[in-house]
C-alpha atoms as a PDB file:
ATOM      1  CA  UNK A   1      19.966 -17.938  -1.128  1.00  0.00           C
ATOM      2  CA  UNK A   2      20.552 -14.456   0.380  1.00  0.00           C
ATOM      3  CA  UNK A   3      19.816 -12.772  -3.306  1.00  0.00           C
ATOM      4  CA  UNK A   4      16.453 -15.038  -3.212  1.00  0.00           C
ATOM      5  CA  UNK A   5      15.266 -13.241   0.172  1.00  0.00           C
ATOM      6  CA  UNK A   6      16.361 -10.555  -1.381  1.00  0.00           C
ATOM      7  CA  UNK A   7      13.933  -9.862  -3.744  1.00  0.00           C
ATOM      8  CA  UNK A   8      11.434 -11.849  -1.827  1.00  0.00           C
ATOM      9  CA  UNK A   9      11.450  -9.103   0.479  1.00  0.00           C
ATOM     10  CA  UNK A  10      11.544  -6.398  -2.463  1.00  0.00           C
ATOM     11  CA  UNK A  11       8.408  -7.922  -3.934  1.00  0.00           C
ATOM     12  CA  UNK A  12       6.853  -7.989   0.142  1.00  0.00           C
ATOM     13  CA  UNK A  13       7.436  -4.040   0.397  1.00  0.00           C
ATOM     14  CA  UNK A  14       6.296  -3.429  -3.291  1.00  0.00           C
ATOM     15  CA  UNK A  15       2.930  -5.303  -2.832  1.00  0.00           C
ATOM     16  CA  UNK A  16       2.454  -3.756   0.729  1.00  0.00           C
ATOM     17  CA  UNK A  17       3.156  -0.407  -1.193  1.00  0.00           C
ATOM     18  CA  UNK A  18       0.774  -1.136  -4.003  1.00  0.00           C
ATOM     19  CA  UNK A  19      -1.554  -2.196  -1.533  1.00  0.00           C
ATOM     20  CA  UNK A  20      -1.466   1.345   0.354  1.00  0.00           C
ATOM     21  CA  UNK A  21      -1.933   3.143  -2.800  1.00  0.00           C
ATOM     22  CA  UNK A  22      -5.030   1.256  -4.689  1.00  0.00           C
ATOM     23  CA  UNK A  23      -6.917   2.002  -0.946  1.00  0.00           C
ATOM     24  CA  UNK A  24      -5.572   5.405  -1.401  1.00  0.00           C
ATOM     25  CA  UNK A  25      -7.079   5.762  -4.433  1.00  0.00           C
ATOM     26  CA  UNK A  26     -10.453   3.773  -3.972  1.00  0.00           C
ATOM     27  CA  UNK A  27     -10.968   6.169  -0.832  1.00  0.00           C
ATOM     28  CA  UNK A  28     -10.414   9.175  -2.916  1.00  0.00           C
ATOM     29  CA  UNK A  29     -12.951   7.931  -5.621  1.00  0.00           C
ATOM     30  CA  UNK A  30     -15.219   7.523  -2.790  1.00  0.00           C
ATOM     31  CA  UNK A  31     -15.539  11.536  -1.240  1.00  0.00           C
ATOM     32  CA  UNK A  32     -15.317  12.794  -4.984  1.00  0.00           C
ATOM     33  CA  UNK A  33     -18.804  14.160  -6.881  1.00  0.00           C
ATOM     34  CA  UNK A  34     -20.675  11.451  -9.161  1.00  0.00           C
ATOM     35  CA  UNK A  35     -21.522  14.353 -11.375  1.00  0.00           C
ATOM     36  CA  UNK A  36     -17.401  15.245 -11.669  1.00  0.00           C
ATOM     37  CA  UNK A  37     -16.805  12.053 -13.468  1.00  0.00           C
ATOM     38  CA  UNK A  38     -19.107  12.512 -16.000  1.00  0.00           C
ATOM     39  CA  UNK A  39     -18.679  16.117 -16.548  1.00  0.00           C
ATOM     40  CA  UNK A  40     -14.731  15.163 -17.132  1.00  0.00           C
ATOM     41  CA  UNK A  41     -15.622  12.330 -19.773  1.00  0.00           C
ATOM     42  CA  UNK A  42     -14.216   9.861 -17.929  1.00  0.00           C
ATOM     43  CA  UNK A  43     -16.015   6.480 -16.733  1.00  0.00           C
ATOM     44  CA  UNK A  44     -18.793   6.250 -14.076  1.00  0.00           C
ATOM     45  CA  UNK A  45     -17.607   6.675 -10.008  1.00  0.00           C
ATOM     46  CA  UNK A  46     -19.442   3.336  -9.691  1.00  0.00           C
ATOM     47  CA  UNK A  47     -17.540   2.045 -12.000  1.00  0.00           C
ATOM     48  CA  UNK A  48     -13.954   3.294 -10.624  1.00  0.00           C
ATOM     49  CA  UNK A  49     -15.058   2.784  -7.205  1.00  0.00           C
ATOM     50  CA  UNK A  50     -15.448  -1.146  -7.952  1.00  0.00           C
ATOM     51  CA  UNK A  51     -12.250  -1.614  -9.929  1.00  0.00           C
ATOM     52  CA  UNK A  52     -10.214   0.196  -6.786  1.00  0.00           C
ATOM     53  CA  UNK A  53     -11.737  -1.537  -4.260  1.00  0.00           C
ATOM     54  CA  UNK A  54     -11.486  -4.937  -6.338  1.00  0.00           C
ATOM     55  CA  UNK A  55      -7.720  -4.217  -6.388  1.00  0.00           C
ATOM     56  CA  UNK A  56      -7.455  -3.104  -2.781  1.00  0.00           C
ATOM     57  CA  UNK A  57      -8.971  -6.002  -1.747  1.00  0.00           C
ATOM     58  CA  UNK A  58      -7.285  -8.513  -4.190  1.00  0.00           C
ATOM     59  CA  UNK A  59      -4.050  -6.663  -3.090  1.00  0.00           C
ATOM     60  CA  UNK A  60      -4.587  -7.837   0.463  1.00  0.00           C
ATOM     61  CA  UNK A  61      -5.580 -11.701  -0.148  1.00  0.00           C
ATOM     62  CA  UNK A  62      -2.503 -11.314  -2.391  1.00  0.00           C
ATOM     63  CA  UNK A  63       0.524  -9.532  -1.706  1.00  0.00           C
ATOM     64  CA  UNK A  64       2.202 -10.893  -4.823  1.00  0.00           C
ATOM     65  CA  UNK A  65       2.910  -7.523  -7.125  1.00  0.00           C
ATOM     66  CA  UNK A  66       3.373  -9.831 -10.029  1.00  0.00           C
ATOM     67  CA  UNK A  67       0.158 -11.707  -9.693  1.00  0.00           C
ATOM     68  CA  UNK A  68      -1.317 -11.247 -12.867  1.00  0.00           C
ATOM     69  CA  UNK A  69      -5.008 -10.033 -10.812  1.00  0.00           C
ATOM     70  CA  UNK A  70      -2.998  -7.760  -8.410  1.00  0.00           C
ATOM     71  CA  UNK A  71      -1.035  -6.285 -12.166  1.00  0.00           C
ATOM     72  CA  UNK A  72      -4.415  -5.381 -13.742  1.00  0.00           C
ATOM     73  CA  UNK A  73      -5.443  -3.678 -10.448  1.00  0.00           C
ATOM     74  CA  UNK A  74      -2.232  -1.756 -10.651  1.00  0.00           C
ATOM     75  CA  UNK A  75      -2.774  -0.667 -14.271  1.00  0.00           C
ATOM     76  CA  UNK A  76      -6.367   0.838 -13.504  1.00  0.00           C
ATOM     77  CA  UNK A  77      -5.042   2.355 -10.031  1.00  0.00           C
ATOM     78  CA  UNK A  78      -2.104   3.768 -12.369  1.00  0.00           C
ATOM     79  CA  UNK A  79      -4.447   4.973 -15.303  1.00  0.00           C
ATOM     80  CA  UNK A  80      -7.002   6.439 -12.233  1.00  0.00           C
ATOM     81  CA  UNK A  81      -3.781   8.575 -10.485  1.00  0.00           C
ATOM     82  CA  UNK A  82      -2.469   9.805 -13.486  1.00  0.00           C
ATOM     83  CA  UNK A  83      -5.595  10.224 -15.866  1.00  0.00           C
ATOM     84  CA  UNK A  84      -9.147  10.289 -13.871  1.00  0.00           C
ATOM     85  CA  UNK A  85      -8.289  11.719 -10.487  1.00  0.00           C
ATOM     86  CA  UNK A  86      -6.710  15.183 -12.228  1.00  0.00           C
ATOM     87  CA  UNK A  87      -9.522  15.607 -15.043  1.00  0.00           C
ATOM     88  CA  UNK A  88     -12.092  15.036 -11.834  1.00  0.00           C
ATOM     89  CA  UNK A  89     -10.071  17.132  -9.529  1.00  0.00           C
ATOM     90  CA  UNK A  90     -10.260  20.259 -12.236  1.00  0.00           C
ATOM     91  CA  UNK A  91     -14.176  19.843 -13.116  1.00  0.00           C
ATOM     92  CA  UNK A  92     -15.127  19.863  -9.095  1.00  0.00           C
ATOM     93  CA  UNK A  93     -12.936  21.912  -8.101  1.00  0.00           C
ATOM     94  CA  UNK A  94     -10.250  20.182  -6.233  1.00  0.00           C
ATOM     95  CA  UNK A  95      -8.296  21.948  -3.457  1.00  0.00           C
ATOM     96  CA  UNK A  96      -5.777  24.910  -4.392  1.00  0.00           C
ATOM     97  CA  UNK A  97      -2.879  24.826  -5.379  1.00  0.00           C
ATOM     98  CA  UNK A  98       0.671  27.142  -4.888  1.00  0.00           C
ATOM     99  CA  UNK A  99       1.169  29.691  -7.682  1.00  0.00           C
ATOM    100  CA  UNK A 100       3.824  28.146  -9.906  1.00  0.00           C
ATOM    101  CA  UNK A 101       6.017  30.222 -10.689  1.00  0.00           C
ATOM    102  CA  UNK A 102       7.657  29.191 -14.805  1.00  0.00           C
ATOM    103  CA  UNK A 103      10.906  31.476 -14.193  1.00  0.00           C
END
């Protein structure tokens, strides 16, 4: 019984964690440039801005991570962070960063 709370509360923290991260991201789709979006050949801010804030909102009338609805939101959240947000970042400019340094 103890393992089964357990991982309920795993899967609580996860979805409240997801949850944090897909407003995170719709909010950031929301202050950056239409014309970015396009100019990095990636998908319409309309269209990014409704499939965040569908999984934002989705994640909050279900905190269940493995809901298949909430998974789907994840995957475009995921594919926005790591794909979308840096090619719009680079077109408009985003804000600076530290030299690296590739010693």
């Amino acid at each position: 019984m103890a393992a089964l709370q357990a991982v309920g509360g795993f899967l609580g923290l996860l979805g409240l964690g997801l949850m944090v991260f897909k407003i995170w991201l719709f909010v950031d789709a929301v202050v950056r440039r239409a014309d970015a979006f396009v100019a990095a050949g990636k998908q319409t801010k309309n269209l990014w801005m409704i499939l965040l804030g569908i999984a934002g909102i989705w994640n909050v009338i279900s905190r269940s991570p493995i809901d298949p609805i909430n998974l789907a939101g994840t995957v475009a959240a995921i594919v926005y962070f790591v794909d979308v947000r840096p090619a719009v970042r680079e077109v408009s400019g985003g804000p600076p960063r530290p030299p690296r340094s590739d010693w």
